[in-house]
C-alpha atoms as a PDB file:
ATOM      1  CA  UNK A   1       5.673 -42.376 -72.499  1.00  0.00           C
ATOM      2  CA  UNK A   2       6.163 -38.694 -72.710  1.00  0.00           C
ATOM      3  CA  UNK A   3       7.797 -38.182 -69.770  1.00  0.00           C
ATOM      4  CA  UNK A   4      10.424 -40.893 -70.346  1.00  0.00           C
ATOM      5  CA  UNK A   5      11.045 -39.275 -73.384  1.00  0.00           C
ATOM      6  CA  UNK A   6      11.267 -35.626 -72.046  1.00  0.00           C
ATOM      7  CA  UNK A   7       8.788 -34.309 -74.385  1.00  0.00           C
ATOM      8  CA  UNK A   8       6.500 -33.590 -71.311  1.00  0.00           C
ATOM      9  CA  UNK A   9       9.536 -30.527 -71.015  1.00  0.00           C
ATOM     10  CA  UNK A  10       8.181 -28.872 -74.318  1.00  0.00           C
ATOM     11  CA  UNK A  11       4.661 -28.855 -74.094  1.00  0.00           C
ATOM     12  CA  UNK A  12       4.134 -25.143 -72.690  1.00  0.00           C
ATOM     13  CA  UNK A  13       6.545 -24.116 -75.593  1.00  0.00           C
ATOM     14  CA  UNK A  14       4.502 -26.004 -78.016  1.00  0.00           C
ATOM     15  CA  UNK A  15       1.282 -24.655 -77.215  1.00  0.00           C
ATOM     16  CA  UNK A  16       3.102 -21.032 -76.938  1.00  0.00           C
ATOM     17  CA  UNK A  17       3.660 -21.288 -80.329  1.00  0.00           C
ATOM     18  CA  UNK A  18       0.360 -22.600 -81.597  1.00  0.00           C
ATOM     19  CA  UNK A  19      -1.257 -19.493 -79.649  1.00  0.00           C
ATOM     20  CA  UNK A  20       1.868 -17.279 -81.382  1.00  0.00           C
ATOM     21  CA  UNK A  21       0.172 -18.589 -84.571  1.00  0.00           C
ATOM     22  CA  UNK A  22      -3.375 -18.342 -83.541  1.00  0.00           C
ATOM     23  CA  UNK A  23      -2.643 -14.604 -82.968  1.00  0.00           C
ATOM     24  CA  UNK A  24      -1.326 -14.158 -86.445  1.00  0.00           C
ATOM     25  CA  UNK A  25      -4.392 -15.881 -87.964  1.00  0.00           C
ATOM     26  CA  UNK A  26      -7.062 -14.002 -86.152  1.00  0.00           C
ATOM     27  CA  UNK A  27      -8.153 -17.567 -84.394  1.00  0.00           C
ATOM     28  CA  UNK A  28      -8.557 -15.590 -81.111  1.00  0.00           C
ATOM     29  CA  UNK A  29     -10.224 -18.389 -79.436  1.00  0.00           C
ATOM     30  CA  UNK A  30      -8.198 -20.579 -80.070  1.00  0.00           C
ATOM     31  CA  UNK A  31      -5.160 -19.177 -79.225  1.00  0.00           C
ATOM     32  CA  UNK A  32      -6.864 -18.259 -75.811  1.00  0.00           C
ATOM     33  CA  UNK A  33      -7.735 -22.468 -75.647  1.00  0.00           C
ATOM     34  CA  UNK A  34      -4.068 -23.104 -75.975  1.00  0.00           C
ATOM     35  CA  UNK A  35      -2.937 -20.456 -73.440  1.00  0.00           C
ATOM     36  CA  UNK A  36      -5.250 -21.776 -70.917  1.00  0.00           C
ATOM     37  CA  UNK A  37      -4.072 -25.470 -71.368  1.00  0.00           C
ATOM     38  CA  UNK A  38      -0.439 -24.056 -71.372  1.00  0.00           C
ATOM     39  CA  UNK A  39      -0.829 -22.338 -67.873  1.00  0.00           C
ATOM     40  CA  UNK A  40      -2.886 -25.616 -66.513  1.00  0.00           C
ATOM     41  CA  UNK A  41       0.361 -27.680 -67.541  1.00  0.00           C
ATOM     42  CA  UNK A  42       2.391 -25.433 -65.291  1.00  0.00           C
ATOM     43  CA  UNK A  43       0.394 -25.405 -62.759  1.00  0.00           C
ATOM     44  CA  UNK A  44      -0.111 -29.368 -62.598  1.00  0.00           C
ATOM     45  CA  UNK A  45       3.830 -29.648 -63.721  1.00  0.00           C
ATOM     46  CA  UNK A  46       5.530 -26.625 -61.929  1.00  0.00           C
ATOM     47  CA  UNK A  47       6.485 -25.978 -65.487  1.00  0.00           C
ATOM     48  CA  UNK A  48       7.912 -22.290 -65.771  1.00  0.00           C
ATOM     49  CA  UNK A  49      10.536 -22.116 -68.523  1.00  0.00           C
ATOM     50  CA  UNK A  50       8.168 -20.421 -70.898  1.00  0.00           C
ATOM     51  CA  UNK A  51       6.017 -18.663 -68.696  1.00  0.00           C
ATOM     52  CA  UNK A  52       6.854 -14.926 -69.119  1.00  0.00           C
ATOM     53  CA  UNK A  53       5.757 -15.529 -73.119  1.00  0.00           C
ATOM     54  CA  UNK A  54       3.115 -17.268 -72.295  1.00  0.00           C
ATOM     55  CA  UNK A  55       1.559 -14.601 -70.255  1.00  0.00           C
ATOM     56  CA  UNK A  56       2.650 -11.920 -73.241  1.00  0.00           C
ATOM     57  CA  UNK A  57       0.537 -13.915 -75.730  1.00  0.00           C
ATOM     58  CA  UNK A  58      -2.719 -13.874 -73.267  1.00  0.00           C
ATOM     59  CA  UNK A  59      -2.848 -10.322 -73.447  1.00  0.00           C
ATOM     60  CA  UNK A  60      -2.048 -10.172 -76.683  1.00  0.00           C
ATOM     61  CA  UNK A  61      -4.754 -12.395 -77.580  1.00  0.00           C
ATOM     62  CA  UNK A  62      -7.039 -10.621 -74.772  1.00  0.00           C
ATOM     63  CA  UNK A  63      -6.337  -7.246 -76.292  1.00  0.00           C
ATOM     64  CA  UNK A  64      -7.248  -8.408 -79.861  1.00  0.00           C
ATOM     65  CA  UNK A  65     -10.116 -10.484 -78.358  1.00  0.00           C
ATOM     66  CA  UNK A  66     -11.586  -6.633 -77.110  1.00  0.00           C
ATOM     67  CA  UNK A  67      -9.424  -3.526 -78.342  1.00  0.00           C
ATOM     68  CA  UNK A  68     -11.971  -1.387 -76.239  1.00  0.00           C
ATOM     69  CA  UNK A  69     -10.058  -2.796 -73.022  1.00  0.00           C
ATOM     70  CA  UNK A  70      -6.688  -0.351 -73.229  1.00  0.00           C
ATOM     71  CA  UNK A  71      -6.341   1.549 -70.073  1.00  0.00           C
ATOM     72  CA  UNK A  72      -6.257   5.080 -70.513  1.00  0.00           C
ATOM     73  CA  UNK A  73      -2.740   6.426 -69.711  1.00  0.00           C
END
């Protein structure tokens, strides 16, 4: 039914901004769970409207997940 409806097109965006409010809760994990579902959905769906933020809030999440993993500059 989603994809009659078009809500299919928003589902990367939605789980963008569940991770967006993982992040600001400290839920690391989960915010890394709906990051990895978002990137399977463009991968089965050739989804890529949101993809640029999507990859921001991984290594957001990935450098909160382990501070320790900054490059040195």
């Amino acid at each position: 039914m989603a994809s009659t409806t078009g809500a299919e097109m928003w589902h990367t965006y939605n789980l963008a901004q569940l991770a967006e409010a993982c992040v600001k809760a400290g839920r690391i994990d989960e915010g890394l769970e709906a990051i990895a579902e978002a990137l399977d959905v463009m991968q089965q769906k050739g989804e890529r409207w949101w993809e640029a933020e999507i990859y921001r809030l991984r290594g957001e999440l990935l450098l909160k997940q382990n501070p320790c993993a900054l490059p040195e500059v």
